[in-house]
PDB file of N, CA and C in Angstrom:
ATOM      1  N   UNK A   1      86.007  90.955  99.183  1.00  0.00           N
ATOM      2  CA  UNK A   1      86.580  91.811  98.168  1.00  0.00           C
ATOM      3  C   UNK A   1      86.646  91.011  96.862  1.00  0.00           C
ATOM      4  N   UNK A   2      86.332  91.209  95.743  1.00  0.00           N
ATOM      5  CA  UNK A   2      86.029  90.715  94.466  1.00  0.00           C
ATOM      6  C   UNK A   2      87.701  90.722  94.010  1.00  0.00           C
ATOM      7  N   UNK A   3      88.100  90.233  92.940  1.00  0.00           N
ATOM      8  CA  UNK A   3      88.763  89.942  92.321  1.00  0.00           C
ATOM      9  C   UNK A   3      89.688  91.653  91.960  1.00  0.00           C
ATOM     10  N   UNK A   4      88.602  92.527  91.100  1.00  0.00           N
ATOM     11  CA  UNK A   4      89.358  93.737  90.544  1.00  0.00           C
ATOM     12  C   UNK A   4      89.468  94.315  91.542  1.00  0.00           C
ATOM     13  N   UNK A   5      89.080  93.960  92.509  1.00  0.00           N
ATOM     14  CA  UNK A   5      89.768  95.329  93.497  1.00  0.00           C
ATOM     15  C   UNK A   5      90.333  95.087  94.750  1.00  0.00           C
ATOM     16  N   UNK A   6      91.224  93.824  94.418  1.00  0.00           N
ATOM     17  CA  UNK A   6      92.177  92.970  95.131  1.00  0.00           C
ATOM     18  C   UNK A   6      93.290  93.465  93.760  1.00  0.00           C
ATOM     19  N   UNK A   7      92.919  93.464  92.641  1.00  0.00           N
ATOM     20  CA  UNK A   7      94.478  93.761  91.549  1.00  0.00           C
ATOM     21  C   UNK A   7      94.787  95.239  91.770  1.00  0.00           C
ATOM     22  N   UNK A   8      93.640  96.245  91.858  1.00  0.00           N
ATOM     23  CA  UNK A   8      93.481  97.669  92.066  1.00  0.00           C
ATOM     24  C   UNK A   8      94.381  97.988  93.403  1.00  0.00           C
ATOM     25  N   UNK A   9      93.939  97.102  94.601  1.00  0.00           N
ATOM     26  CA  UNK A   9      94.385  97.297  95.819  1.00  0.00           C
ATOM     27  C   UNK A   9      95.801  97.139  95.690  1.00  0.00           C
ATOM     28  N   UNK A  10      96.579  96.182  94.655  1.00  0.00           N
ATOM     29  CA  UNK A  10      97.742  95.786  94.408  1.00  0.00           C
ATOM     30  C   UNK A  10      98.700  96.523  94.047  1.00  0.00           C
ATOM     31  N   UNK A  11      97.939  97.082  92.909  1.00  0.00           N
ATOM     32  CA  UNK A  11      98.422  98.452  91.953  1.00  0.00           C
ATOM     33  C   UNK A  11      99.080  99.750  92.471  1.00  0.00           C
ATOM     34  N   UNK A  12      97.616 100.052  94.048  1.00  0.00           N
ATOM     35  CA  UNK A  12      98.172 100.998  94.320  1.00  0.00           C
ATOM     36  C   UNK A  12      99.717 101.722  95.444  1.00  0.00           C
ATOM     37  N   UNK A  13     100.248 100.814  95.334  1.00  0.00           N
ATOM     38  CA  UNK A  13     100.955 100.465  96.458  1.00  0.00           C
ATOM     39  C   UNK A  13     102.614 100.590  95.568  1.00  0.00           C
ATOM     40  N   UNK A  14     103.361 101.463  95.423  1.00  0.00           N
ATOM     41  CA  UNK A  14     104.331 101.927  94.819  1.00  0.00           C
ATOM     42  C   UNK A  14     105.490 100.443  95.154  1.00  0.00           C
ATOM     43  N   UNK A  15     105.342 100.237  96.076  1.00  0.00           N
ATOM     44  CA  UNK A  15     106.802  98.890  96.598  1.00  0.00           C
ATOM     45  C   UNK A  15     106.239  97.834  95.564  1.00  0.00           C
ATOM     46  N   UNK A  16     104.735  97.458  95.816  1.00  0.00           N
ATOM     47  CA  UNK A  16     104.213  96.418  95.055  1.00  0.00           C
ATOM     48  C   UNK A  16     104.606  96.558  92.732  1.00  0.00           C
ATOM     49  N   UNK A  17     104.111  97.863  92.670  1.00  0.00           N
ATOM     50  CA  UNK A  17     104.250  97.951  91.458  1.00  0.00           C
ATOM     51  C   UNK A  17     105.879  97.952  90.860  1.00  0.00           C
ATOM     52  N   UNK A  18     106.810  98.433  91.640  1.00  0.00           N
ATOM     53  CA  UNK A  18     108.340  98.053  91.506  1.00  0.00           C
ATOM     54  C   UNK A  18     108.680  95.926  91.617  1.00  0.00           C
ATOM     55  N   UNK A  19     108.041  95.917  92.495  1.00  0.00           N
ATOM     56  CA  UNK A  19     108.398  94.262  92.360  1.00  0.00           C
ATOM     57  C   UNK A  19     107.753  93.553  91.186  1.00  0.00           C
ATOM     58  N   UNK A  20     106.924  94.176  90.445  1.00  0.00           N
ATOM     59  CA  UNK A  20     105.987  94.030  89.302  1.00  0.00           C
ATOM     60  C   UNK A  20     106.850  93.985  88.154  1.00  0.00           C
ATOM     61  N   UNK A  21     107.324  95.466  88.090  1.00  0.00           N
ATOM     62  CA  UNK A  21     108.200  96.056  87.062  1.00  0.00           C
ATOM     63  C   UNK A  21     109.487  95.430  86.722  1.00  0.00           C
ATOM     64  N   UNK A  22     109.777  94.626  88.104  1.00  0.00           N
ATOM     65  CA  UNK A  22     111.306  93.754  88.624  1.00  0.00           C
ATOM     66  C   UNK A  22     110.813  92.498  88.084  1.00  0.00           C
ATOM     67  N   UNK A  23     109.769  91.962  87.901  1.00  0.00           N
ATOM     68  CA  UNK A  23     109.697  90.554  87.243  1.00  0.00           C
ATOM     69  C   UNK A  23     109.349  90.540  85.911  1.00  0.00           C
ATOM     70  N   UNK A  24     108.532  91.338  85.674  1.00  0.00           N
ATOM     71  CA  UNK A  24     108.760  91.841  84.114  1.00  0.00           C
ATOM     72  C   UNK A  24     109.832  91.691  83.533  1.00  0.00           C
ATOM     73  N   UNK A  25     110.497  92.545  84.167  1.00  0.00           N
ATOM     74  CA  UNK A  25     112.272  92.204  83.237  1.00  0.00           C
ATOM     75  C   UNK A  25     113.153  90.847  83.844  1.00  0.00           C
ATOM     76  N   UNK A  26     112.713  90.464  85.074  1.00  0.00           N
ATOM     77  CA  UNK A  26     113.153  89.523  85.104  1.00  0.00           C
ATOM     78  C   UNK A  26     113.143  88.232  85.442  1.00  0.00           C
ATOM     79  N   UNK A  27     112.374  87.461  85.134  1.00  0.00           N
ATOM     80  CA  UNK A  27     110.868  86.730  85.544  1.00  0.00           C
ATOM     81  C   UNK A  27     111.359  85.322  86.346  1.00  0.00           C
ATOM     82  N   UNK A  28     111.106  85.174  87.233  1.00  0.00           N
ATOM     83  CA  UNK A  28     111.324  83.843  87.971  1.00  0.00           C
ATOM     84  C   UNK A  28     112.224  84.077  89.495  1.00  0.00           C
ATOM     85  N   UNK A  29     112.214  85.228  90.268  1.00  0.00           N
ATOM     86  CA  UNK A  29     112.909  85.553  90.924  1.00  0.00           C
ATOM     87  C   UNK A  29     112.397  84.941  92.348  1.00  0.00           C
ATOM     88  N   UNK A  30     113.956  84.597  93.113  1.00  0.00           N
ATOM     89  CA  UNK A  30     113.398  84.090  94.528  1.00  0.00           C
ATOM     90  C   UNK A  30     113.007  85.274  95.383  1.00  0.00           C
ATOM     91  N   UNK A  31     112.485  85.263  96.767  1.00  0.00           N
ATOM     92  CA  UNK A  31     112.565  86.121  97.881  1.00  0.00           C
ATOM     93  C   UNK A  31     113.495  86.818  97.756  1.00  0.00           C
ATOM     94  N   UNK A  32     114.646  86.181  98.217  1.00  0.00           N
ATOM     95  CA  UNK A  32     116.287  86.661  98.399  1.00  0.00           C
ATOM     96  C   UNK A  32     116.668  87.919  96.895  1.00  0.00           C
ATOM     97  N   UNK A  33     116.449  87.510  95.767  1.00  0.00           N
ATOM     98  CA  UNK A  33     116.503  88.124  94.929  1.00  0.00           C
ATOM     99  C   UNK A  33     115.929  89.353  95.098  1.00  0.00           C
ATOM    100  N   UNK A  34     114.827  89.170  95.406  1.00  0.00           N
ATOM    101  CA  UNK A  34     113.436  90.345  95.065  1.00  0.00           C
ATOM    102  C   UNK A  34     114.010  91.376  96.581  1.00  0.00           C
ATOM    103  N   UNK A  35     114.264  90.895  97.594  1.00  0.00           N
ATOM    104  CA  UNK A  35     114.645  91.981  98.791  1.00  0.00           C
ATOM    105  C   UNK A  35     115.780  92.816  98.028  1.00  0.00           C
ATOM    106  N   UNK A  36     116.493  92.065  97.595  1.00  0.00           N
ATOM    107  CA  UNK A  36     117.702  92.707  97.354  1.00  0.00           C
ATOM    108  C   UNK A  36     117.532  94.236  96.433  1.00  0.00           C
ATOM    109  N   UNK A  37     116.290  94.333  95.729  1.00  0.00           N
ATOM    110  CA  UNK A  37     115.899  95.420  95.230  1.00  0.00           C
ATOM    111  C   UNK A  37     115.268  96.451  95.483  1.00  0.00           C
ATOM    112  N   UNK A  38     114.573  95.840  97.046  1.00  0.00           N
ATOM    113  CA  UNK A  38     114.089  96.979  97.571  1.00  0.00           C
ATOM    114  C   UNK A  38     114.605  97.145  98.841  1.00  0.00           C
ATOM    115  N   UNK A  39     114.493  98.401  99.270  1.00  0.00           N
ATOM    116  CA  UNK A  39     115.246  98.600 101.118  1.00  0.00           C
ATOM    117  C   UNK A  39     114.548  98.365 101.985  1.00  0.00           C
ATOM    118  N   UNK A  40     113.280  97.458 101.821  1.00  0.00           N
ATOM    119  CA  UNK A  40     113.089  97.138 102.962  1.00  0.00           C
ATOM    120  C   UNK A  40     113.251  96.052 103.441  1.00  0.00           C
ATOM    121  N   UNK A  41     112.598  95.500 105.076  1.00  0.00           N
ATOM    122  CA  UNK A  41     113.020  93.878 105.163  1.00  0.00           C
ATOM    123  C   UNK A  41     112.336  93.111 104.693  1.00  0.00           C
ATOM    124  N   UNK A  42     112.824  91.821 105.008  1.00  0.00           N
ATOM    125  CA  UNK A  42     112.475  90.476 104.587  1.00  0.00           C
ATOM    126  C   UNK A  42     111.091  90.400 104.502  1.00  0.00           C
ATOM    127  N   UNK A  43     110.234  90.518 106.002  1.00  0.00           N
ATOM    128  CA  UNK A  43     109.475  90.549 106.041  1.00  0.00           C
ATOM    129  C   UNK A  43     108.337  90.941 105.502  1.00  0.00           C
ATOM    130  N   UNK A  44     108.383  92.333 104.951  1.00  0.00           N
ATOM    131  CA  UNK A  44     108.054  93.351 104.310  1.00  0.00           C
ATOM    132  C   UNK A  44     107.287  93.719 102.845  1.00  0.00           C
ATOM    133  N   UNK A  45     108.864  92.528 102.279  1.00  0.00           N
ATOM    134  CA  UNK A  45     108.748  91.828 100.734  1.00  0.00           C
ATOM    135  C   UNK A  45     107.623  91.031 100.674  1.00  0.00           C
ATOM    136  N   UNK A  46     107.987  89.944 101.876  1.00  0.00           N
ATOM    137  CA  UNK A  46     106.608  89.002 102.000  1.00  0.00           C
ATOM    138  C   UNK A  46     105.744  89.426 101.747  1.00  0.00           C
ATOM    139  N   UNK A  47     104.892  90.512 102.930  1.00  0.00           N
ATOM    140  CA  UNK A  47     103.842  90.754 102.853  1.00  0.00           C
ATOM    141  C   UNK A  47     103.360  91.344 101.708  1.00  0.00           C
ATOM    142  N   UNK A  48     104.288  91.783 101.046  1.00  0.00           N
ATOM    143  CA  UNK A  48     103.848  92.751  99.446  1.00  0.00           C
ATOM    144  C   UNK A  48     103.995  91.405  98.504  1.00  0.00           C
ATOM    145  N   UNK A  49     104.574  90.394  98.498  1.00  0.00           N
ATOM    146  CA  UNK A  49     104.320  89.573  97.574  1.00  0.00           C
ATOM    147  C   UNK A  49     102.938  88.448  98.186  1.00  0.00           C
ATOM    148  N   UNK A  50     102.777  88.325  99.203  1.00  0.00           N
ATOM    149  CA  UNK A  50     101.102  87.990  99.590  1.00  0.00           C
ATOM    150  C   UNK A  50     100.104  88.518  98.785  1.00  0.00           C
ATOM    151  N   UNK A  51     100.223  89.755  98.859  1.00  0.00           N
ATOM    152  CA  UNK A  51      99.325  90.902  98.153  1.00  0.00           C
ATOM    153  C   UNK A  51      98.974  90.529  96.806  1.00  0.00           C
ATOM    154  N   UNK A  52     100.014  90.452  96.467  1.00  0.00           N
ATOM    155  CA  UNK A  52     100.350  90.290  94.812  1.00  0.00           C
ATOM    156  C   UNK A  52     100.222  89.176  94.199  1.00  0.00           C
ATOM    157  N   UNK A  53     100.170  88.002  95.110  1.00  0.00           N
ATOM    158  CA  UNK A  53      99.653  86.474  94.737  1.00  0.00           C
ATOM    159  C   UNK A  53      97.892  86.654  94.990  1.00  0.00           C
ATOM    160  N   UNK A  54      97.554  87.035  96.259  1.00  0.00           N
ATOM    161  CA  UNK A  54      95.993  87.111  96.383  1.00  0.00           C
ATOM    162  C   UNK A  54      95.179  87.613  95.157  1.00  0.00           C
ATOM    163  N   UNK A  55      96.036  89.065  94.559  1.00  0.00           N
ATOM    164  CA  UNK A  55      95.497  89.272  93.276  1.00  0.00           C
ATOM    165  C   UNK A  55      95.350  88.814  92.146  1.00  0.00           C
ATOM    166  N   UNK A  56      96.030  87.349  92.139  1.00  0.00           N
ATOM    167  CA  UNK A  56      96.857  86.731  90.903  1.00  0.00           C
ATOM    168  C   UNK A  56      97.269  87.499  89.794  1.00  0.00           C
ATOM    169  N   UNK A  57      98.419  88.154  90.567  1.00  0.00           N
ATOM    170  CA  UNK A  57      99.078  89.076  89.437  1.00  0.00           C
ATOM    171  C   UNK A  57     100.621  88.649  89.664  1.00  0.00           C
ATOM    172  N   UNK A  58     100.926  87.619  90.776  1.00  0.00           N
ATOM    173  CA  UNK A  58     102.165  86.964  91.111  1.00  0.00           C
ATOM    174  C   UNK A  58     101.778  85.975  91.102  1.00  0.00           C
ATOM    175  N   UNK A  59     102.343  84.813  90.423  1.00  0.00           N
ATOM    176  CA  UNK A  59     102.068  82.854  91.018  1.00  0.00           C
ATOM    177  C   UNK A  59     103.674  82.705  90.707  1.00  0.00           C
ATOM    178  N   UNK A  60     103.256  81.711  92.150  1.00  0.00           N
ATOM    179  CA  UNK A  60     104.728  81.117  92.466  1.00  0.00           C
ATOM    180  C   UNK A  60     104.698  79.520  92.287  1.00  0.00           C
ATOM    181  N   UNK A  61     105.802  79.031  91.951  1.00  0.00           N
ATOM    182  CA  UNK A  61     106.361  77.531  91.686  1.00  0.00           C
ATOM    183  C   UNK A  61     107.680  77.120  92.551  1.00  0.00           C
ATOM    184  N   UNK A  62     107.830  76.073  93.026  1.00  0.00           N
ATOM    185  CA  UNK A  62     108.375  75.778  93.710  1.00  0.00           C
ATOM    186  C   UNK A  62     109.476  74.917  92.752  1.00  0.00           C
ATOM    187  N   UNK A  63     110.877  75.263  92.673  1.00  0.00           N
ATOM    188  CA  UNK A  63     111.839  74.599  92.196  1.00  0.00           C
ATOM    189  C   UNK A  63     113.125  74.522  93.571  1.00  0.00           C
ATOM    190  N   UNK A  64     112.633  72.578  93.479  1.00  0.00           N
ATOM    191  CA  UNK A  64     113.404  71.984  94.726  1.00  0.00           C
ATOM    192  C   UNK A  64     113.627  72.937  95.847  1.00  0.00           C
ATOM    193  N   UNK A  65     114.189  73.935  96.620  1.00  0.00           N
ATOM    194  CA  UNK A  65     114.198  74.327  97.910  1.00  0.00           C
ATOM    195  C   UNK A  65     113.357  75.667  97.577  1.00  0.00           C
ATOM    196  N   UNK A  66     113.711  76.615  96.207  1.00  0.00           N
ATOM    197  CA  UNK A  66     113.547  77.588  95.968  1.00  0.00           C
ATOM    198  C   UNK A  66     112.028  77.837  95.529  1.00  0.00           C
ATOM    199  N   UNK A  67     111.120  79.037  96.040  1.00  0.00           N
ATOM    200  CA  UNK A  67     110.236  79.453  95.873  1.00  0.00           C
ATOM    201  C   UNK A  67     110.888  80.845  94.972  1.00  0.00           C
ATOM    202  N   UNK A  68     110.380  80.614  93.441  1.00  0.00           N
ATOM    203  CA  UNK A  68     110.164  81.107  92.549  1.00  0.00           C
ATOM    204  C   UNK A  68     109.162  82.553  91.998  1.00  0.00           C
ATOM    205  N   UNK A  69     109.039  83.400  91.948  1.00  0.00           N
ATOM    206  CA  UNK A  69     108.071  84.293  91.710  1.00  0.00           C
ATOM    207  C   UNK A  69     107.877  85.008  90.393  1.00  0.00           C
ATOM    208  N   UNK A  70     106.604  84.454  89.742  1.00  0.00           N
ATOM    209  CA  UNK A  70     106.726  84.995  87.884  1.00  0.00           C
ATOM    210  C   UNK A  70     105.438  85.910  87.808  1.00  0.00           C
ATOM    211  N   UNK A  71     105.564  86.695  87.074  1.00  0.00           N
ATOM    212  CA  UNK A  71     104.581  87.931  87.270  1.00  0.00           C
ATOM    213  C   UNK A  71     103.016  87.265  86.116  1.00  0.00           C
ATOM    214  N   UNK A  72     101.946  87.779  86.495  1.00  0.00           N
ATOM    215  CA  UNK A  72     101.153  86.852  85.631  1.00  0.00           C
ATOM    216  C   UNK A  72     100.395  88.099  85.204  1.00  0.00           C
ATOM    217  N   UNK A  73     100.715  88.617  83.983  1.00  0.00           N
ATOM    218  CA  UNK A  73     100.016  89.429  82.990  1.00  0.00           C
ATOM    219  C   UNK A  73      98.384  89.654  82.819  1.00  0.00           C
ATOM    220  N   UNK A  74      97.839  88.187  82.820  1.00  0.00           N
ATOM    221  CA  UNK A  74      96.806  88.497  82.646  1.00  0.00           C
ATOM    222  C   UNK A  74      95.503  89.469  83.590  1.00  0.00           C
ATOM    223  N   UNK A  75      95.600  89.682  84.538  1.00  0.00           N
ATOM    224  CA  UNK A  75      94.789  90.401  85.448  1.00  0.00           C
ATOM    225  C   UNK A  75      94.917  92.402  85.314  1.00  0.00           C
ATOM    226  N   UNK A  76      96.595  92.465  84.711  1.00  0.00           N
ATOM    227  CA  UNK A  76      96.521  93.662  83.968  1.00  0.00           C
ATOM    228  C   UNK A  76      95.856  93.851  82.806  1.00  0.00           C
ATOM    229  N   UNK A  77      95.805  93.117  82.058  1.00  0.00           N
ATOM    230  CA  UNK A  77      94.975  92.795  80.408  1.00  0.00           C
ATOM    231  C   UNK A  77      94.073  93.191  80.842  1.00  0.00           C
ATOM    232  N   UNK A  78      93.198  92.944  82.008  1.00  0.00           N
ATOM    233  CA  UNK A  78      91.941  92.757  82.190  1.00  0.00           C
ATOM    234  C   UNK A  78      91.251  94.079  82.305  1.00  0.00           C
ATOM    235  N   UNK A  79      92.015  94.536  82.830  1.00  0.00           N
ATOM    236  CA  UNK A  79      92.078  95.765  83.295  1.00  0.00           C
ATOM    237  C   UNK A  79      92.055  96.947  82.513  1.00  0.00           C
ATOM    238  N   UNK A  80      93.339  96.910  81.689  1.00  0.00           N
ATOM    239  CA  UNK A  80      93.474  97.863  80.407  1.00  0.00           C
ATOM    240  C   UNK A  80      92.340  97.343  79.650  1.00  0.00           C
ATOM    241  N   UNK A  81      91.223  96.057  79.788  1.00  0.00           N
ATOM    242  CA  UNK A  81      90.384  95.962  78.467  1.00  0.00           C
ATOM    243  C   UNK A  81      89.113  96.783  78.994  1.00  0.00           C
ATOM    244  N   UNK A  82      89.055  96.280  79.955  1.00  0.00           N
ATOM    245  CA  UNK A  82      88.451  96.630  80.946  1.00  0.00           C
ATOM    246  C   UNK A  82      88.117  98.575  81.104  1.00  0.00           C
ATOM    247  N   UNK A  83      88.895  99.282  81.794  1.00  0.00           N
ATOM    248  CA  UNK A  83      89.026 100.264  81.951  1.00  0.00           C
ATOM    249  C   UNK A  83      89.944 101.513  81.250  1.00  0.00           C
ATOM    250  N   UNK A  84      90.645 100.831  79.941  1.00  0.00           N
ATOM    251  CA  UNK A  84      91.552 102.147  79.259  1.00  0.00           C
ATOM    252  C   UNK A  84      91.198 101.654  77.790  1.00  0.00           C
ATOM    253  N   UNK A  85      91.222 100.499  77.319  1.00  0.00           N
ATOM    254  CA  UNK A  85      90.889 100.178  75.863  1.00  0.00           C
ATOM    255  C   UNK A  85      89.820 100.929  75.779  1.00  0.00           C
ATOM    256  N   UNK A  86      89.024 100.894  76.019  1.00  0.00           N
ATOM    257  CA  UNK A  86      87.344 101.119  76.035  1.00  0.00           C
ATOM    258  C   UNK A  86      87.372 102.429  75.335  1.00  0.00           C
ATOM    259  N   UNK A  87      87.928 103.120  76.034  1.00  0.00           N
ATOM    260  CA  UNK A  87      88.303 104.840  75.341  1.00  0.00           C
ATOM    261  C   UNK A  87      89.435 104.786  74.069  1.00  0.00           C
ATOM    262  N   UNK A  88      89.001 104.607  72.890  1.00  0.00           N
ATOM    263  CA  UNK A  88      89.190 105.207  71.713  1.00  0.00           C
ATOM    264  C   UNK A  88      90.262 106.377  71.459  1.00  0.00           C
ATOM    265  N   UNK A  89      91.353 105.800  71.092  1.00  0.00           N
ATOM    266  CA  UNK A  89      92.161 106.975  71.364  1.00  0.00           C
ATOM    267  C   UNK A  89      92.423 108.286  70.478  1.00  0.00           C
ATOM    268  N   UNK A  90      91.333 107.789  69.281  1.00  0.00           N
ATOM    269  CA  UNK A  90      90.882 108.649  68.231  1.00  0.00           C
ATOM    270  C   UNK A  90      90.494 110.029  69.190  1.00  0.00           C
ATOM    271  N   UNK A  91      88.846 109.418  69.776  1.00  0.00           N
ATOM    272  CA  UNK A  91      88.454 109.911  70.538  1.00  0.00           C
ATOM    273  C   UNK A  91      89.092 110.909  71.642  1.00  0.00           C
ATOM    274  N   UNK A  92      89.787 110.041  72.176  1.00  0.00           N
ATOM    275  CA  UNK A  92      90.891 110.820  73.408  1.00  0.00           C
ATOM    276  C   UNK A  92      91.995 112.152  72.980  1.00  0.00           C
ATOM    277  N   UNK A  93      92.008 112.003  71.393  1.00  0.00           N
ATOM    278  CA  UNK A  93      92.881 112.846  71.119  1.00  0.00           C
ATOM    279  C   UNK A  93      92.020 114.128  70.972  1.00  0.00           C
ATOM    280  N   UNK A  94      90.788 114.060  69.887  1.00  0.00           N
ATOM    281  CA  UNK A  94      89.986 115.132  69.466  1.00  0.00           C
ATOM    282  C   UNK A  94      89.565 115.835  70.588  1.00  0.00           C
ATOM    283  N   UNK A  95      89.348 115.350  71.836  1.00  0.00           N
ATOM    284  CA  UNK A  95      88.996 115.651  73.379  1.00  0.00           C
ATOM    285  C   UNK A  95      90.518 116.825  73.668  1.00  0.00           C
ATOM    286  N   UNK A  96      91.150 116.014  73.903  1.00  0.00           N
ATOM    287  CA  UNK A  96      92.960 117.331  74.396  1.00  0.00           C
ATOM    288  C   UNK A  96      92.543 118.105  73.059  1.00  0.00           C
ATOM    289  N   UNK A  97      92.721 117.876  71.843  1.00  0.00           N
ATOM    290  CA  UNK A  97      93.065 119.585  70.966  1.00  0.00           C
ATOM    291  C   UNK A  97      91.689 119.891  70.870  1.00  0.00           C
ATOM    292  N   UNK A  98      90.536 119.806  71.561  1.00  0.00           N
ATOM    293  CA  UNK A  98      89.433 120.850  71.564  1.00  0.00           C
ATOM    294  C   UNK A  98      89.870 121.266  72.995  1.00  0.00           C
ATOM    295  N   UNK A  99      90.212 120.714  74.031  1.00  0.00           N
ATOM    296  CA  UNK A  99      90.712 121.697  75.138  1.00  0.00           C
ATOM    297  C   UNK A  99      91.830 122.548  75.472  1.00  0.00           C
ATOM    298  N   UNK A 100      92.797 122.306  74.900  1.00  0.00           N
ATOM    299  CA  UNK A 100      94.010 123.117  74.046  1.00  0.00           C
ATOM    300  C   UNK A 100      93.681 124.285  73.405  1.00  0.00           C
ATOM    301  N   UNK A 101      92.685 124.005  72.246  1.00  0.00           N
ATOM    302  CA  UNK A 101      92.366 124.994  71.741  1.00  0.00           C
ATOM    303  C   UNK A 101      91.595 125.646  72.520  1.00  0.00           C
ATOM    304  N   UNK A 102      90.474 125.512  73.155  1.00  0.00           N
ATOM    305  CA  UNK A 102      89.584 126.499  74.356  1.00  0.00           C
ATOM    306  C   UNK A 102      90.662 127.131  75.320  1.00  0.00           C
ATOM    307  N   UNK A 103      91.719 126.280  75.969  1.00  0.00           N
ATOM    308  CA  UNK A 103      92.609 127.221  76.544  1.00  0.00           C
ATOM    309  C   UNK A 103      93.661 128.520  75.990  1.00  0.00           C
ATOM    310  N   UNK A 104      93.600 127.648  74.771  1.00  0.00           N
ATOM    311  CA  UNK A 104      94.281 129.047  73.621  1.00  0.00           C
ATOM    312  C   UNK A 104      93.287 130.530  73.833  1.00  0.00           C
ATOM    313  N   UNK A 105      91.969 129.988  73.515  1.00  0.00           N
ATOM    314  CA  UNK A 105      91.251 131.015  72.852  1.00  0.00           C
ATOM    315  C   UNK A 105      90.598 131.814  74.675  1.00  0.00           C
ATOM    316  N   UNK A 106      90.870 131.472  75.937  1.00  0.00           N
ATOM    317  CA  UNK A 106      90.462 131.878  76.751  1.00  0.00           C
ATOM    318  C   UNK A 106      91.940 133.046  77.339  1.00  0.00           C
ATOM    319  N   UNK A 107      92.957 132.544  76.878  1.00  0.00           N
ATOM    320  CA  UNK A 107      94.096 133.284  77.012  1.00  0.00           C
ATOM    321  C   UNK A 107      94.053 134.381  76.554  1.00  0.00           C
ATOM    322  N   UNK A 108      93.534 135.045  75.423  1.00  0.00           N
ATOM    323  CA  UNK A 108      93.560 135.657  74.604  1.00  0.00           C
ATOM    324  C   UNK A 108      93.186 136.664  75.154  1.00  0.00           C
TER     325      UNK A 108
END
């Protein structure tokens, strides 16, 4: 499995993108921390933060006993340059009010 679709595989996974959203705001969190936000077990967390390191969209550091978890931005960048920049949002707009308007004028 290549790189983007180990971050894709990451993405799609609702528990994974909350532990995402959870280091975003609060960046450097242990295990213990990170369960505490979601209902499931211990175990569980693990395996969703495995996930999320394989993608390198999590890297962890080790401070003295504590394993650390900081969210690493760049593999989303890649992504939005990748697959949503690309589209012009000039573009994207003139696209909705010509179909807006065709749904206006089919109402009629």
């Amino acid at each position: 499995m290549n790189e983007i679709d180990k971050v894709f595989k990451a993405l799609a996974d609702s528990s994974r993108r909350k532990l995402l959203d959870e280091l975003f705001m609060n960046n450097g969190q242990t295990l213990s921390e990170l369960c505490q936000l979601l209902e499931m077990s211990r175990q569980a967390v693990t395996k969703h933060l495995m996930i999320l390191e394989e993608a390198n969209l999590v890297v962890v550091e080790w401070n003295g006993r504590n394993k650390l978890h900081y969210l690493n931005p760049v593999p989303i960048n890649e992504i939005s340059k990748r697959w949503i920049d690309k589209y012009e949002q000039s573009r994207v707009d003139a696209l909705t009010e010509l179909k807006l308007k065709l749904e206006e004028e089919e109402s009629k």
